[in-house]
C-alpha atoms as a PDB file:
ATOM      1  CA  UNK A   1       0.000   0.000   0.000  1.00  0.00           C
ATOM      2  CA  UNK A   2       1.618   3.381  -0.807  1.00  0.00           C
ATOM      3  CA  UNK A   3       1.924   6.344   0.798  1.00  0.00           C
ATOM      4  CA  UNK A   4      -1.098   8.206  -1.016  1.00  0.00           C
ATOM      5  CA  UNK A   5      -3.591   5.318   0.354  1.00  0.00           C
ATOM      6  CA  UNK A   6      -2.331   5.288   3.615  1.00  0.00           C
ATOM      7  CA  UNK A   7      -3.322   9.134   4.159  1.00  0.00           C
ATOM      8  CA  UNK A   8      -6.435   8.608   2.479  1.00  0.00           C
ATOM      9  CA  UNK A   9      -7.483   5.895   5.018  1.00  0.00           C
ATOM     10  CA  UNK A  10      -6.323   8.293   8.043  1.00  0.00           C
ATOM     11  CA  UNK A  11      -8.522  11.281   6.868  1.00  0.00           C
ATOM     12  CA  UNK A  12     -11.887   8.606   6.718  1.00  0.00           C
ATOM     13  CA  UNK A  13     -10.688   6.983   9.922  1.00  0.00           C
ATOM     14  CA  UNK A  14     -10.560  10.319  11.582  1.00  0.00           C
ATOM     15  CA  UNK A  15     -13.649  12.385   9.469  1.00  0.00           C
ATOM     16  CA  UNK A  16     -16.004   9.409  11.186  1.00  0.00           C
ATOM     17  CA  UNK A  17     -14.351   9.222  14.911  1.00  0.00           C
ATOM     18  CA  UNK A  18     -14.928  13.524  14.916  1.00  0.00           C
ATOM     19  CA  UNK A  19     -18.641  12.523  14.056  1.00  0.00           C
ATOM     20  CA  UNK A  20     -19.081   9.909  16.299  1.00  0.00           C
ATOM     21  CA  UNK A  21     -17.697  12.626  19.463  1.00  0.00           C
ATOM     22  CA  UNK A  22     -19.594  15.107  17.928  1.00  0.00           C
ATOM     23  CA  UNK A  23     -22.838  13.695  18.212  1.00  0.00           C
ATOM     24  CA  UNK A  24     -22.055  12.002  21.719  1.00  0.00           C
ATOM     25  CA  UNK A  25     -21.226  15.609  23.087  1.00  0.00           C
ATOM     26  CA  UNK A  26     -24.335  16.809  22.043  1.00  0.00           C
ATOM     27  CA  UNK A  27     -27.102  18.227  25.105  1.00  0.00           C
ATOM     28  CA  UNK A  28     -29.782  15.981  25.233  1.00  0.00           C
ATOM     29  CA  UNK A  29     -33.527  17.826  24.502  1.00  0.00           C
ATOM     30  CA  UNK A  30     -35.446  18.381  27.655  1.00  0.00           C
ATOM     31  CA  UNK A  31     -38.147  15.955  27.616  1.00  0.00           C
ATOM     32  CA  UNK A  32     -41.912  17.770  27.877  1.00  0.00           C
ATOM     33  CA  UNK A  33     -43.934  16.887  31.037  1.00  0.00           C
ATOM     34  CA  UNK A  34     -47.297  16.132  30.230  1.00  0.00           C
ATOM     35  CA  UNK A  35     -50.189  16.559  32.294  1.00  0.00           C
ATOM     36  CA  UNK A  36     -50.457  12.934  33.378  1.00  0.00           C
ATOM     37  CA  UNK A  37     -46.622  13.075  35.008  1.00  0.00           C
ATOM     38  CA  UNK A  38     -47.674  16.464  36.343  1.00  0.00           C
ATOM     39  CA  UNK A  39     -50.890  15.237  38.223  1.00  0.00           C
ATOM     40  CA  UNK A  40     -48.576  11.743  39.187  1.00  0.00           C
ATOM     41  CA  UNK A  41     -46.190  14.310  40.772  1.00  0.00           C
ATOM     42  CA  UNK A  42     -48.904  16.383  42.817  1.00  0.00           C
ATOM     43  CA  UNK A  43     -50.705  13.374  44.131  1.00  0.00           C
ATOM     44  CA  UNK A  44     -47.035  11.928  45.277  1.00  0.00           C
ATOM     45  CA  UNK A  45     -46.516  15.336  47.060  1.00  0.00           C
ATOM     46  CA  UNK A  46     -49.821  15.578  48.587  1.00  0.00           C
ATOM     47  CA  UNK A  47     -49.494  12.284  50.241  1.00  0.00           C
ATOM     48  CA  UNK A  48     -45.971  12.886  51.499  1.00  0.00           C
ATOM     49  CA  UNK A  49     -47.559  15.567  53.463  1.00  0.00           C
ATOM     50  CA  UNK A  50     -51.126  13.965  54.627  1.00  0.00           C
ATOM     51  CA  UNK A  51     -50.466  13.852  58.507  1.00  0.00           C
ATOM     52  CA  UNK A  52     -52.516  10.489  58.438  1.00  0.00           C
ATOM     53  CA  UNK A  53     -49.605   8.762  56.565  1.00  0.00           C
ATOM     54  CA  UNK A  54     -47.189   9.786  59.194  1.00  0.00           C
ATOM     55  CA  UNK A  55     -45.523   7.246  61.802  1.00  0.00           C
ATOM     56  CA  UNK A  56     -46.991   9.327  64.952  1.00  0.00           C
ATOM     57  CA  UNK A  57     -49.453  12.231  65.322  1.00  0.00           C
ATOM     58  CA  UNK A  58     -48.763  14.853  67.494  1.00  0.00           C
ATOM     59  CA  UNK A  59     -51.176  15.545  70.410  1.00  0.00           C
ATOM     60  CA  UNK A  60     -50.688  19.145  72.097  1.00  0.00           C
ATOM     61  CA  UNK A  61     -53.743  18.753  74.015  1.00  0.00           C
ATOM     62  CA  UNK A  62     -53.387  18.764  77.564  1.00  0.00           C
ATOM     63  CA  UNK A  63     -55.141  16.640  79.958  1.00  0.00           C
ATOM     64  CA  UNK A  64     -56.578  19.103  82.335  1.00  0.00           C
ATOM     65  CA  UNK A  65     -57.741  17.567  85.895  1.00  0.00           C
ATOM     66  CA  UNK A  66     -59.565  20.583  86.476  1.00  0.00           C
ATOM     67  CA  UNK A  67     -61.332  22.177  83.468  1.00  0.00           C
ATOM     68  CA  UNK A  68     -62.267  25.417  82.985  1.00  0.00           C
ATOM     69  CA  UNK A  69     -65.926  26.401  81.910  1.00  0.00           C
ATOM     70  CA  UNK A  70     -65.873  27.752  77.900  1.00  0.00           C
ATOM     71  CA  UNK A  71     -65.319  31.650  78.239  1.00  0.00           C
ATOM     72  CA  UNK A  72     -68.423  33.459  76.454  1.00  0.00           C
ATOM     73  CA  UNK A  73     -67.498  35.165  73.393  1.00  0.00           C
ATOM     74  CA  UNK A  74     -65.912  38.650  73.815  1.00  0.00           C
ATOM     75  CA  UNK A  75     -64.975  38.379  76.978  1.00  0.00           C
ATOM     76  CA  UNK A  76     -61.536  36.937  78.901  1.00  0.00           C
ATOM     77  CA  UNK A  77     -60.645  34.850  81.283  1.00  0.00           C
ATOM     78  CA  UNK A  78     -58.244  35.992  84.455  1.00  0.00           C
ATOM     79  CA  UNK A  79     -56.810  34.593  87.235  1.00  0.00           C
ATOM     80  CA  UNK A  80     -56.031  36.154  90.961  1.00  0.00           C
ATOM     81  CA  UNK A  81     -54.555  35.132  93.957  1.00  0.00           C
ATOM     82  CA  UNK A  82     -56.842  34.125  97.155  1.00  0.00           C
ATOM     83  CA  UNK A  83     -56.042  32.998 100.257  1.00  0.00           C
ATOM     84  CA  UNK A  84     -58.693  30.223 101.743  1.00  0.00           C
ATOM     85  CA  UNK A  85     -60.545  32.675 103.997  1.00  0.00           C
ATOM     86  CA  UNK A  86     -60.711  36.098 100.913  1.00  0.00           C
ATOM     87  CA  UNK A  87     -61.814  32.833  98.658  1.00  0.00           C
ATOM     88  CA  UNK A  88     -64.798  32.228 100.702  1.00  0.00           C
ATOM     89  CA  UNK A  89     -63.184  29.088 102.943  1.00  0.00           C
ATOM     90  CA  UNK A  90     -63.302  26.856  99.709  1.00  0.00           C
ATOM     91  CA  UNK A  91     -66.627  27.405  98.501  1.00  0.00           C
ATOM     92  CA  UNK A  92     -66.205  28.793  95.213  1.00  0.00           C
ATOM     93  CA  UNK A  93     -66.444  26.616  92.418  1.00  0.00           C
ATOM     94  CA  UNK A  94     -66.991  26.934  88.856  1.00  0.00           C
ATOM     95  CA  UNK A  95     -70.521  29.000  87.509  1.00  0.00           C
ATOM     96  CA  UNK A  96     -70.396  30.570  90.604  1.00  0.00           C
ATOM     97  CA  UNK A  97     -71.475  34.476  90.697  1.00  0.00           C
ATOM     98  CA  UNK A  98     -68.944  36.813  93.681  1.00  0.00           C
ATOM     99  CA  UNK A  99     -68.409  40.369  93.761  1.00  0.00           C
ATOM    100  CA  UNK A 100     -64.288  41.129  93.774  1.00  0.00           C
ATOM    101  CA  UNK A 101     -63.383  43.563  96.606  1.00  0.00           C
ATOM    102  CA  UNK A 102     -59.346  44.987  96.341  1.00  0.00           C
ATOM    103  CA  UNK A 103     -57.506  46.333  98.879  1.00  0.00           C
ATOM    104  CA  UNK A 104     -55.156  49.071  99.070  1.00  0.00           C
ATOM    105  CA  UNK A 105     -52.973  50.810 101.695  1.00  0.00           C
ATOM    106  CA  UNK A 106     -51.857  54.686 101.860  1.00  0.00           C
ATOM    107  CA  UNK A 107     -50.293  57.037 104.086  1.00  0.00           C
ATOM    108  CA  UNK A 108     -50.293  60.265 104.802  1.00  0.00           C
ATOM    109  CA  UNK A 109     -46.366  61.238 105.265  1.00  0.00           C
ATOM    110  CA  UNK A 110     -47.074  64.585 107.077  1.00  0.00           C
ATOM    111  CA  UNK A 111     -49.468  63.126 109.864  1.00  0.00           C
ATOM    112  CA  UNK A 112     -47.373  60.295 109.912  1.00  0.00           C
ATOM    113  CA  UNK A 113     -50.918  58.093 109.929  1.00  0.00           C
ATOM    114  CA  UNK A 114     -51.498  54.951 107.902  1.00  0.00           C
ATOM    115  CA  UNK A 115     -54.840  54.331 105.841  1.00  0.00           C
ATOM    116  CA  UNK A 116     -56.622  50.820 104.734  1.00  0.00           C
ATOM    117  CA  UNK A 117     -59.202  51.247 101.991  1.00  0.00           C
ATOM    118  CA  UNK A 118     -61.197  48.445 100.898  1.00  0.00           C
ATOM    119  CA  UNK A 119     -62.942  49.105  97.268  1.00  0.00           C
ATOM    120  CA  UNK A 120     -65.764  46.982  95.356  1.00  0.00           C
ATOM    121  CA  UNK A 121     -64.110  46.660  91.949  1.00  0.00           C
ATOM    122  CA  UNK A 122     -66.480  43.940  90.670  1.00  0.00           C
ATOM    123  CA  UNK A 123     -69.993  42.819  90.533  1.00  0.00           C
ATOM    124  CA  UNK A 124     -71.684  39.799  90.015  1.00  0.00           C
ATOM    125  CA  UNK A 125     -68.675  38.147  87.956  1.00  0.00           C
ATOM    126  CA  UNK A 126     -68.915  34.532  86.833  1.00  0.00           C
ATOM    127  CA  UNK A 127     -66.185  32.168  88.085  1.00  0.00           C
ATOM    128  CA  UNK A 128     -64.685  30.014  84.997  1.00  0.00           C
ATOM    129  CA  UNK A 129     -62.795  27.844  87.769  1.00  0.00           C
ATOM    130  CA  UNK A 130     -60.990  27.530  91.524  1.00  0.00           C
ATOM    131  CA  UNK A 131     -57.473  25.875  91.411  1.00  0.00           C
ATOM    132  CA  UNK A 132     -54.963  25.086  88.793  1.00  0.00           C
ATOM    133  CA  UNK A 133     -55.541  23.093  85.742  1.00  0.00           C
ATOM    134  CA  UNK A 134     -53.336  20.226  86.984  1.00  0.00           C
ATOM    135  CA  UNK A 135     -55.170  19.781  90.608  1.00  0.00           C
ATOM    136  CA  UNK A 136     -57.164  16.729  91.216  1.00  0.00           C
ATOM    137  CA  UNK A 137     -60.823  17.736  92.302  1.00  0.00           C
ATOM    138  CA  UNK A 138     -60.147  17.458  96.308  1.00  0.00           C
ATOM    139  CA  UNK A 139     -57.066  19.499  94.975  1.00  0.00           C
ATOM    140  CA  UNK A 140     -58.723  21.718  93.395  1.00  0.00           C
ATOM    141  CA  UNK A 141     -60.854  22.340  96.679  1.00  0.00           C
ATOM    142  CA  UNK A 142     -57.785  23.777  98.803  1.00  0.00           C
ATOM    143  CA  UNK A 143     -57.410  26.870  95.606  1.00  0.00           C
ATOM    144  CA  UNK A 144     -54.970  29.204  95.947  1.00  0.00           C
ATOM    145  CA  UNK A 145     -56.142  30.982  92.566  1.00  0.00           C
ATOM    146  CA  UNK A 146     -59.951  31.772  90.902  1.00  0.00           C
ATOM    147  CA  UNK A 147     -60.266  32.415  87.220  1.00  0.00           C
ATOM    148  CA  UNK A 148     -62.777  35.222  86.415  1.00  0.00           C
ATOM    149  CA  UNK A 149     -64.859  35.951  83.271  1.00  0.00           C
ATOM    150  CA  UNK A 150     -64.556  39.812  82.839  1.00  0.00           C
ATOM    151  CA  UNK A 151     -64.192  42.065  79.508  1.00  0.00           C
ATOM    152  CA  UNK A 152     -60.850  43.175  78.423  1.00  0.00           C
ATOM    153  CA  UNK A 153     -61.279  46.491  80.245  1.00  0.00           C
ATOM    154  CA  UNK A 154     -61.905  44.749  84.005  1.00  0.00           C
ATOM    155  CA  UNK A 155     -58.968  42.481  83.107  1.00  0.00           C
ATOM    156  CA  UNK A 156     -56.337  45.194  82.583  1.00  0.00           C
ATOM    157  CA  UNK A 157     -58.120  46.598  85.845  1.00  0.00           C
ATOM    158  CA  UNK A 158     -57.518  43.579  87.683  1.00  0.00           C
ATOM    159  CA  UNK A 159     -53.848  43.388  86.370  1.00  0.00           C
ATOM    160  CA  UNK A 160     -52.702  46.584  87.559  1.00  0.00           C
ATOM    161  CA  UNK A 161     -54.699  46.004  90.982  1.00  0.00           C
ATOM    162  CA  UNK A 162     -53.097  43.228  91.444  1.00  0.00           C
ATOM    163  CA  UNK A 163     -49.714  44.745  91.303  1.00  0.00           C
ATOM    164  CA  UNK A 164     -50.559  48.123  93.364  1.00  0.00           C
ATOM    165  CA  UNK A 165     -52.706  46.357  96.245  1.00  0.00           C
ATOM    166  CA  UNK A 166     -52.825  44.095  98.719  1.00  0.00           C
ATOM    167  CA  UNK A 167     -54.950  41.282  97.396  1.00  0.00           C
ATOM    168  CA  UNK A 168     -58.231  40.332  97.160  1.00  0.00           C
ATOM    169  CA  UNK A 169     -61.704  39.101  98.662  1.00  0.00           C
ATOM    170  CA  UNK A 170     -64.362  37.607  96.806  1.00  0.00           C
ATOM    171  CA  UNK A 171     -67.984  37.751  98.079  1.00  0.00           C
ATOM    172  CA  UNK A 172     -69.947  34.500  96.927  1.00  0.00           C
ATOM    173  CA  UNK A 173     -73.620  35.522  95.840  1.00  0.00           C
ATOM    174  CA  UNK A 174     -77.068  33.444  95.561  1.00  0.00           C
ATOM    175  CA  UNK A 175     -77.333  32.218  91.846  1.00  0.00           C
ATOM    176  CA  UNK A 176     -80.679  34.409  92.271  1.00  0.00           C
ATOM    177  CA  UNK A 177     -79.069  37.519  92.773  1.00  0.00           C
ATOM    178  CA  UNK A 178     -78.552  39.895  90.008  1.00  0.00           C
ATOM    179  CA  UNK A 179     -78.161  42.978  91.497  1.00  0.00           C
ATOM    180  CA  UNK A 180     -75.543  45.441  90.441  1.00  0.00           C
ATOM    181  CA  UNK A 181     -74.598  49.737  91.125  1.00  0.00           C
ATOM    182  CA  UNK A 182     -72.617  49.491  93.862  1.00  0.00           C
ATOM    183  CA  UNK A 183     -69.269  49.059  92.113  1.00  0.00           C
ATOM    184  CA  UNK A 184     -66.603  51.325  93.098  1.00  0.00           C
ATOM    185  CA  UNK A 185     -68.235  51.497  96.694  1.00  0.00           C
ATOM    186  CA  UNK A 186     -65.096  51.962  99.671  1.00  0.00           C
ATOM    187  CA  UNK A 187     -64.689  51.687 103.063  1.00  0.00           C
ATOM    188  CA  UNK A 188     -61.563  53.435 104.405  1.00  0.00           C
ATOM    189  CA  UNK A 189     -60.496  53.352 108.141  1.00  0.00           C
ATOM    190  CA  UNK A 190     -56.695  54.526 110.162  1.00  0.00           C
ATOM    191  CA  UNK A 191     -54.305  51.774 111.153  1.00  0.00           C
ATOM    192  CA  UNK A 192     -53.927  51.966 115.011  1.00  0.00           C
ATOM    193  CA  UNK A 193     -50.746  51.191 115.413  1.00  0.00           C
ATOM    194  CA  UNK A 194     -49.138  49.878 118.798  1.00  0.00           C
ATOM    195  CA  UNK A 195     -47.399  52.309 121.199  1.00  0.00           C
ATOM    196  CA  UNK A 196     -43.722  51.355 122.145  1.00  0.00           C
ATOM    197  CA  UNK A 197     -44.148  50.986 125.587  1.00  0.00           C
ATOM    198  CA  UNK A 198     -40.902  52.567 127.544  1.00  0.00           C
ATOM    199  CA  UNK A 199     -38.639  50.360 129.609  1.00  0.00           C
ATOM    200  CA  UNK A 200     -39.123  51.178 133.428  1.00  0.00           C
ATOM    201  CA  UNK A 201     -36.220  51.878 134.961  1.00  0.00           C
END
């Protein structure tokens, strides 16, 4: 085979490898979704986030010993310190009806004299509960706390009282007793204080 041959072969050789690249090098055309694989897709996205196909469902509600009765629409629900005597010795329970009396102290610097005042900020309030949430019901019978049903405007009232005075009674009324128009009533009396007595010589 001569020369002339032997270059002619290279050139075909190599003209059909450079094809062969060419073409494998080539992108690919993006294949078109139709609607079926777009519907197959959705479905396979809605179940992977259907909480009924999930190992365990998440409970965040709370077993509560000691409900609370459903707070009427508009209104809130707030709770307040009591001690067993101010929370009428245990006998305020839920659906009950008391009147909230506050307390307050002042003095008068320049007599040197101390003052107790004792104001009717509430009438006829409903009680939602007595206790915690947690307490067993004989727990819940020893309550340290009541939970009121009052309107936004007698729970910011409440709030501030029960930061500026000196606690709280609660005056249990008869279910039949609706009466109201003495809020805001107060009693206010001097706090005797005790003499030092002098030692005797």
């Amino acid at each position: 085979m001569n020369t002339k041959k032997i270059w002619l072969w290279s050139l075909v050789l190599g003209g059909m490898v450079a094809l062969v690249a060419y073409f494998t090098m080539l992108p690919k055309p993006a294949s078109v979704a139709t609607s079926g694989d777009i519907e197959q897709a959705s479905e396979n996205n809605n179940e992977s986030d259907d909480p009924s196909l999930t190992e365990e469902e998440i409970d965040f509600n709370r077993e509560m010993g000691n409900p609370m009765v459903e707070v009427e629409t508009g209104k809130r629900a707030i709770s307040i310190y009591v001690e067993i005597a101010p929370g009428v010795s245990g006998y305020v329970e839920p659906e009950s009806k008391v009147d909230v009396i506050a307390y307050e102290t002042t003095e008068d610097k320049k007599k040197e004299e101390e003052y107790k005042s004792a104001v009717l900020v509430l009438e006829n309030v409903k009680v939602l509960s007595s206790g915690r949430s947690a307490d067993t019901k004989e727990e819940a019978l020893h309550y340290q706390t009541v939970t009121l049903e009052v309107t936004p405007e007698e729970g910011v009232m409440l709030g501030l009282a029960s930061k500026d005075k000196d606690g709280f009674y609660l005056m249990l009324r008869n279910e039949d007793d609706t009466e109201t128009g003495k809020k805001g009533y107060k009693e206010t009396r001097k706090v005797v204080k005790e003499e030092k007595k002098e030692d005797k010589e």
